[in-house]
PDB file of N, CA and C in Angstrom:
ATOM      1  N   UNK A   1     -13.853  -6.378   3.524  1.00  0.00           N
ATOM      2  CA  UNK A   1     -12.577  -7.064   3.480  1.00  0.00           C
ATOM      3  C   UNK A   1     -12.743  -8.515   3.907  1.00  0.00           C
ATOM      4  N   UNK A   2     -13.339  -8.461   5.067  1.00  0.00           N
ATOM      5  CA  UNK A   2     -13.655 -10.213   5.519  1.00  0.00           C
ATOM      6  C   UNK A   2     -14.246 -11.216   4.279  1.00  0.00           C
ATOM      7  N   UNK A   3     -15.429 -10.132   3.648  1.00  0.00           N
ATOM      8  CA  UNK A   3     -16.109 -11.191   2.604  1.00  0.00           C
ATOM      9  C   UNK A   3     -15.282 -11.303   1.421  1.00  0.00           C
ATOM     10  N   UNK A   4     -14.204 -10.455   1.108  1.00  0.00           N
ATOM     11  CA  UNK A   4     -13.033 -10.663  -0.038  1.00  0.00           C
ATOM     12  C   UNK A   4     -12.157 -12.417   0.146  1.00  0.00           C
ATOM     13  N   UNK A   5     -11.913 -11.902   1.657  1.00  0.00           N
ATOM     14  CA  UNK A   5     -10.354 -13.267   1.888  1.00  0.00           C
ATOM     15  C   UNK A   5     -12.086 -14.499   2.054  1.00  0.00           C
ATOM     16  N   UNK A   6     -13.269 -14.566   3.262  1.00  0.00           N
ATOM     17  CA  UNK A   6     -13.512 -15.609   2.645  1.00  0.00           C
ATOM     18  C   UNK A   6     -14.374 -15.812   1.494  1.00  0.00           C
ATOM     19  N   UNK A   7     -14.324 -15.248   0.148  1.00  0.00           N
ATOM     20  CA  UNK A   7     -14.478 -15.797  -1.186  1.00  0.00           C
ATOM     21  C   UNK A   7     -13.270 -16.685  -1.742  1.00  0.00           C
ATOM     22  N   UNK A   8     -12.064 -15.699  -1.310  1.00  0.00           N
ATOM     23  CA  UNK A   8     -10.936 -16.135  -1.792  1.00  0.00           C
ATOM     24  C   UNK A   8     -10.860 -17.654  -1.622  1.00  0.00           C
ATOM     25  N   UNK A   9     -11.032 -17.520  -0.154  1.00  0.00           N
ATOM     26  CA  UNK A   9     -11.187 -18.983   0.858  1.00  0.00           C
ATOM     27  C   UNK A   9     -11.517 -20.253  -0.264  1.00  0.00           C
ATOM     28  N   UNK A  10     -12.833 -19.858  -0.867  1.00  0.00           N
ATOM     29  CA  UNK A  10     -13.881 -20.730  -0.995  1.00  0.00           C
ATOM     30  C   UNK A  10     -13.768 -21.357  -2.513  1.00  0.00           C
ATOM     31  N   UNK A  11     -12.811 -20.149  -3.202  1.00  0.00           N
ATOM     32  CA  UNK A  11     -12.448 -20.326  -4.777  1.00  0.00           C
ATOM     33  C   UNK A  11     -11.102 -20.532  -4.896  1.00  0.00           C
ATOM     34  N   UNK A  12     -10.062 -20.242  -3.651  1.00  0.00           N
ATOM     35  CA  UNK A  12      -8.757 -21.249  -3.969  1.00  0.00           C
ATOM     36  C   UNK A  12      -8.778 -22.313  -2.435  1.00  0.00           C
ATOM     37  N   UNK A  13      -9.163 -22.926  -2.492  1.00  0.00           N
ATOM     38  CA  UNK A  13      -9.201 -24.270  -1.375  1.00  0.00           C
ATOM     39  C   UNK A  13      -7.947 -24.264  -0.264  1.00  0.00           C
ATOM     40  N   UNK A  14      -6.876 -23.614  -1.013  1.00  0.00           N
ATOM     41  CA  UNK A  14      -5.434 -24.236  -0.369  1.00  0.00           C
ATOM     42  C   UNK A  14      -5.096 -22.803   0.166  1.00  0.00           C
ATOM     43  N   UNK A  15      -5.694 -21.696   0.123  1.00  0.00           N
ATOM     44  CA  UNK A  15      -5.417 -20.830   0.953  1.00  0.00           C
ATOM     45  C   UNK A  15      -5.872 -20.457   2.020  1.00  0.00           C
ATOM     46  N   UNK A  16      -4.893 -20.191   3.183  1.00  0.00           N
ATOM     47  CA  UNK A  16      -5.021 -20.571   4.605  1.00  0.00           C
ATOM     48  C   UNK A  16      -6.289 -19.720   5.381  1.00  0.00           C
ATOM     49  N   UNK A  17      -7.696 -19.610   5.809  1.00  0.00           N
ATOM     50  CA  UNK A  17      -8.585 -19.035   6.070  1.00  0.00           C
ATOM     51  C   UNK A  17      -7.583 -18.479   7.692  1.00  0.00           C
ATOM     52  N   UNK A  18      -7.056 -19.374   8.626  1.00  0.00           N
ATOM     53  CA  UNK A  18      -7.081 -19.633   9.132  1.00  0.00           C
ATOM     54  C   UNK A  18      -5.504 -18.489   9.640  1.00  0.00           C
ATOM     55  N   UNK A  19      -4.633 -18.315   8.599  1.00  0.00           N
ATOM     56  CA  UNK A  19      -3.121 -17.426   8.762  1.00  0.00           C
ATOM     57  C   UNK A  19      -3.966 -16.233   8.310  1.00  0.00           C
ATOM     58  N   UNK A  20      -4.838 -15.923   7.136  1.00  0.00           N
ATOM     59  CA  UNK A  20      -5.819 -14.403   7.013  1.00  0.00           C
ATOM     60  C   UNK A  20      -6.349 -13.919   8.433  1.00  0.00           C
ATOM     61  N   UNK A  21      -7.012 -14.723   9.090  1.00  0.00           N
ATOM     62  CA  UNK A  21      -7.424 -14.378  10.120  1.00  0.00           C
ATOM     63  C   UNK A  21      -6.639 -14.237  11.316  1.00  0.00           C
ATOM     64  N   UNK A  22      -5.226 -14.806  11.130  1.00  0.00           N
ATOM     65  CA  UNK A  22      -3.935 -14.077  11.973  1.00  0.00           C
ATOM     66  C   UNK A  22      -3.615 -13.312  11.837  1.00  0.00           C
ATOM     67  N   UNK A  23      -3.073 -13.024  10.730  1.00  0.00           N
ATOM     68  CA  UNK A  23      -3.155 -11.582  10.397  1.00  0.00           C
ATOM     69  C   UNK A  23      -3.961 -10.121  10.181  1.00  0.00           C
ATOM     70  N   UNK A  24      -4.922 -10.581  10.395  1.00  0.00           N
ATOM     71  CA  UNK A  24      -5.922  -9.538  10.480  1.00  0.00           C
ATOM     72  C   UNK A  24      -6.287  -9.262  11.857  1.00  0.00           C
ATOM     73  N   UNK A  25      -5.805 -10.180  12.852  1.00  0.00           N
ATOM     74  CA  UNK A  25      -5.870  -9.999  14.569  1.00  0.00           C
ATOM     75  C   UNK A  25      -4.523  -9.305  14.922  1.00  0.00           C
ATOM     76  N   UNK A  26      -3.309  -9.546  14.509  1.00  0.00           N
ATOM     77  CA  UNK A  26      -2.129  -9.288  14.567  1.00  0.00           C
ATOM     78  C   UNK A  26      -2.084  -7.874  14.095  1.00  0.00           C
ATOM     79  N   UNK A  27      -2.540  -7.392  13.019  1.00  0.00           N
ATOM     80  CA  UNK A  27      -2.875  -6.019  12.353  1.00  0.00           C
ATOM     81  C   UNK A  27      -3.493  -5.485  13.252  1.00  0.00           C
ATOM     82  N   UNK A  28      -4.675  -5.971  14.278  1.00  0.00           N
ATOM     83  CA  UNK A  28      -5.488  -4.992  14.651  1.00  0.00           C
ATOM     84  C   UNK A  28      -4.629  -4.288  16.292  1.00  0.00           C
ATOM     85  N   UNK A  29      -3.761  -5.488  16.788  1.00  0.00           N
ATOM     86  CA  UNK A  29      -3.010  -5.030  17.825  1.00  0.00           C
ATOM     87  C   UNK A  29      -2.059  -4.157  17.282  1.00  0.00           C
ATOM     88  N   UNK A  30      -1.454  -4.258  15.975  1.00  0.00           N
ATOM     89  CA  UNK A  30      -0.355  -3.145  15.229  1.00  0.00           C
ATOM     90  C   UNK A  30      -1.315  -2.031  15.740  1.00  0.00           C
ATOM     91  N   UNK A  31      -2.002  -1.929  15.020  1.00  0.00           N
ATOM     92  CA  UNK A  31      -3.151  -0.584  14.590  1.00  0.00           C
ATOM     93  C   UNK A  31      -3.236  -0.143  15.894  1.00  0.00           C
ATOM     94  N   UNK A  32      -3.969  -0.693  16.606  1.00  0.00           N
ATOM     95  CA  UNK A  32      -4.089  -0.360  18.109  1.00  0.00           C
ATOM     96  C   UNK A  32      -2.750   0.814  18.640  1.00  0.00           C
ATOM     97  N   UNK A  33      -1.782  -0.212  19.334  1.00  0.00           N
ATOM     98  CA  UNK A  33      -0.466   0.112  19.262  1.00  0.00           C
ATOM     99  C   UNK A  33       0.032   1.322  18.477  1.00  0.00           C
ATOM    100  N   UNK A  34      -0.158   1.514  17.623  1.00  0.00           N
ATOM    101  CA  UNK A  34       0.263   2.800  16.657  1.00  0.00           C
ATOM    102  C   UNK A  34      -0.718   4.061  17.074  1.00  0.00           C
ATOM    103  N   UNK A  35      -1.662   3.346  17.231  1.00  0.00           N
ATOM    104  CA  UNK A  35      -3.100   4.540  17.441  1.00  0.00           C
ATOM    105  C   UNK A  35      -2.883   5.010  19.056  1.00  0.00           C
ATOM    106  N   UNK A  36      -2.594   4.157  19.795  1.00  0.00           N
ATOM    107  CA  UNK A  36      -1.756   5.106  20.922  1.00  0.00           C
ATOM    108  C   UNK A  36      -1.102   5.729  21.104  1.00  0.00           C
ATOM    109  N   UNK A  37      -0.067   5.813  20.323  1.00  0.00           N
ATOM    110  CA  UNK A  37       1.064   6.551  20.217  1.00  0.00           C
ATOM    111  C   UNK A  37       2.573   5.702  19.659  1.00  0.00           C
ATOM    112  N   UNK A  38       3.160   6.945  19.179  1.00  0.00           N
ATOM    113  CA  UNK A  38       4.648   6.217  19.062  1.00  0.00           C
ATOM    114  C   UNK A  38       5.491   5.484  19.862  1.00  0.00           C
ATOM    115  N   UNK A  39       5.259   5.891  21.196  1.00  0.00           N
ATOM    116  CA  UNK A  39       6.273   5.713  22.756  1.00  0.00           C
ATOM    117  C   UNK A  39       5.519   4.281  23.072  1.00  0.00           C
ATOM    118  N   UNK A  40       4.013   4.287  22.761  1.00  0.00           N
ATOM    119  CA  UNK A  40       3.518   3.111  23.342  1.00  0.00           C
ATOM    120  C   UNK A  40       3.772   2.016  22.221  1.00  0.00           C
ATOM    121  N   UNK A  41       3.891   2.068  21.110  1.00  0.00           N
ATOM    122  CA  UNK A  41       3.859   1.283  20.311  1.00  0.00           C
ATOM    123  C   UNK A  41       5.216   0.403  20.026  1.00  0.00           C
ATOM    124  N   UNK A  42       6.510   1.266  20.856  1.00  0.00           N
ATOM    125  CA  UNK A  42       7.659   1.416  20.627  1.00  0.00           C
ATOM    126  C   UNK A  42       7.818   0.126  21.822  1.00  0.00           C
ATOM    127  N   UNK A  43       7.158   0.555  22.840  1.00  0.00           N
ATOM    128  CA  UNK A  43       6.779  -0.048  24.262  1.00  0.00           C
ATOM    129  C   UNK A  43       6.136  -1.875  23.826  1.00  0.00           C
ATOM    130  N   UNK A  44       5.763  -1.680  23.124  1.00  0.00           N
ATOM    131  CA  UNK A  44       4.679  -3.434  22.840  1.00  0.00           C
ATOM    132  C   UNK A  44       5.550  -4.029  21.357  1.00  0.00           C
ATOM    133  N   UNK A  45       5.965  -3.290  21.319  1.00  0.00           N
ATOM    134  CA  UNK A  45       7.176  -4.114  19.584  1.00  0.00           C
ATOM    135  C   UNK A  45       7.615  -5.005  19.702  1.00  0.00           C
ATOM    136  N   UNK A  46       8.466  -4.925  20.791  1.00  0.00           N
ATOM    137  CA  UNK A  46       8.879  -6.364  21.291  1.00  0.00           C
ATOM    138  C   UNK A  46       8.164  -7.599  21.188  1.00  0.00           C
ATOM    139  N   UNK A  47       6.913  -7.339  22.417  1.00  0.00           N
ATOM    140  CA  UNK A  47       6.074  -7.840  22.555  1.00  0.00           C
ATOM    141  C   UNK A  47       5.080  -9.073  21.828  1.00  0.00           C
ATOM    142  N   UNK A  48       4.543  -7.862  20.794  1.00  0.00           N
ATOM    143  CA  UNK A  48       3.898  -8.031  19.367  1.00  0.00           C
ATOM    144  C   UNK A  48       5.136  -8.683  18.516  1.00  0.00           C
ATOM    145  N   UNK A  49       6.402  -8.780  18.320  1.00  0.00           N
ATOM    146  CA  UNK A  49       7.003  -9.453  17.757  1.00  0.00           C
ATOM    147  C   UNK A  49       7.569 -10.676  17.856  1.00  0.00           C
ATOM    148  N   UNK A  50       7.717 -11.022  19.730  1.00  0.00           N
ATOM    149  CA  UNK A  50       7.645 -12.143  20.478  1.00  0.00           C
ATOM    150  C   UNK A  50       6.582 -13.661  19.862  1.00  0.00           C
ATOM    151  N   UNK A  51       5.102 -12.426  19.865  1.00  0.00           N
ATOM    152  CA  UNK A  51       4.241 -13.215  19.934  1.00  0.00           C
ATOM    153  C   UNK A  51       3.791 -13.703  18.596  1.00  0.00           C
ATOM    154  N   UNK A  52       4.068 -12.941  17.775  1.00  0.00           N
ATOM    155  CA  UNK A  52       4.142 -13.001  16.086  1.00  0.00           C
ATOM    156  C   UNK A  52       5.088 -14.713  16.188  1.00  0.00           C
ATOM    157  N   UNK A  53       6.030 -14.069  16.691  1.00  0.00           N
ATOM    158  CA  UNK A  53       7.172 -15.363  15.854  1.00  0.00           C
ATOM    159  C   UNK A  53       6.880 -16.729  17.012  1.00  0.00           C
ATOM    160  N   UNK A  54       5.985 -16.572  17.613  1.00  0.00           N
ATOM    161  CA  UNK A  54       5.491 -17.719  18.979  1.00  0.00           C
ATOM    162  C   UNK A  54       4.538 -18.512  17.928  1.00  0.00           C
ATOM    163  N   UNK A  55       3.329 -17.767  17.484  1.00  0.00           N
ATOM    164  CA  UNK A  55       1.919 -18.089  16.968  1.00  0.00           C
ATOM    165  C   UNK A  55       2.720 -19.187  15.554  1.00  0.00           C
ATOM    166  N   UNK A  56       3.647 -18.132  14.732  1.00  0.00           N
ATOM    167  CA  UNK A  56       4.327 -18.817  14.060  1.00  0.00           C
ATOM    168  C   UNK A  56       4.841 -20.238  14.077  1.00  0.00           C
ATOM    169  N   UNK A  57       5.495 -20.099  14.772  1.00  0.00           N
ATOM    170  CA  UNK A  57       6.207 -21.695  15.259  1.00  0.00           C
ATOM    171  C   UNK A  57       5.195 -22.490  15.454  1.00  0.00           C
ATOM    172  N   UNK A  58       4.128 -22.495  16.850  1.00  0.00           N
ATOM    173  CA  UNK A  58       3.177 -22.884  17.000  1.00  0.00           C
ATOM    174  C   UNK A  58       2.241 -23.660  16.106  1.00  0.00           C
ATOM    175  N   UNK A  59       1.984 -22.642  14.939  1.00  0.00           N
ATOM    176  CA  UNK A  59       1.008 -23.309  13.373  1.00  0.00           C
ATOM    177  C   UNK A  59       1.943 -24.411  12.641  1.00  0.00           C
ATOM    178  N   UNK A  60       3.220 -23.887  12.628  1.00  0.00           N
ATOM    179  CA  UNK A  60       3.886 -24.945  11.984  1.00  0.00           C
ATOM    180  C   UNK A  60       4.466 -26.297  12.692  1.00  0.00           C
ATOM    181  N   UNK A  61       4.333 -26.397  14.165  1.00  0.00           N
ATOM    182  CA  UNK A  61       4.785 -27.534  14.569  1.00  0.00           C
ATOM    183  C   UNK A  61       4.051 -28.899  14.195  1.00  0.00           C
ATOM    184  N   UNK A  62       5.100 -29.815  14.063  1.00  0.00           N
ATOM    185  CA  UNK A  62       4.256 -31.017  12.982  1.00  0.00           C
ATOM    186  C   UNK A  62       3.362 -31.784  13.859  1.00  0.00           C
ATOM    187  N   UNK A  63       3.470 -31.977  14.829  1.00  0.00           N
ATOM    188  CA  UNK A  63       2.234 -32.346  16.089  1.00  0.00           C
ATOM    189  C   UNK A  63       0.857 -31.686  15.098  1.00  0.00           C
ATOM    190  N   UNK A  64       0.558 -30.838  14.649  1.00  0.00           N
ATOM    191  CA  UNK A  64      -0.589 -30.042  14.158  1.00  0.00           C
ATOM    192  C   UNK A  64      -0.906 -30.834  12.671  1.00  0.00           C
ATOM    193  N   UNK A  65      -0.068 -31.215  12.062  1.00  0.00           N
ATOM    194  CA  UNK A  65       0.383 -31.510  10.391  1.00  0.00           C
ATOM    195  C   UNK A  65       0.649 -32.962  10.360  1.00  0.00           C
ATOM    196  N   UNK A  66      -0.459 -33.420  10.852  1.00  0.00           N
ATOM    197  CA  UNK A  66       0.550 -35.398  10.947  1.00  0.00           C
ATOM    198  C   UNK A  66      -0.076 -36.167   9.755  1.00  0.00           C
ATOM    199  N   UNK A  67       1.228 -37.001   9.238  1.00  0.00           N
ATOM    200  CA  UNK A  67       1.409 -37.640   7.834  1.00  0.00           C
ATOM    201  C   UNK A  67       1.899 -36.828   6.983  1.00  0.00           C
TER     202      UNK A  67
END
């Protein structure tokens, strides 16, 4: 899977190496989370969704994106 997204990487230029690899860290705490159980996963949702929409904001603030 890694060597799929970076080919992808390497043959479309403008796709983000960088949000694949968020999401594939973000997936692995889902996975995690689920693989403990329902009660625990139910327990970190919040959490994991806090931090989802944090990382978010974060990539897009224009401080990062200047011109």
């Amino acid at each position: 899977w890694l060597l799929q997204v970076a080919l992808i990487g390497f043959v479309f230029p403008r796709v983000s190496w960088q949000a694949h690899l968020g999401g594939f860290l973000f997936g692995l705490m889902c996975g995690y989370a689920l693989k403990r159980g329902r009660d625990t996963f139910w327990a970190l949702a919040p959490f994991l969704a806090i931090g989802a929409v944090g990382a978010a904001l974060a990539a897009t603030h224009s401080s990062l994106h200047p011109g």
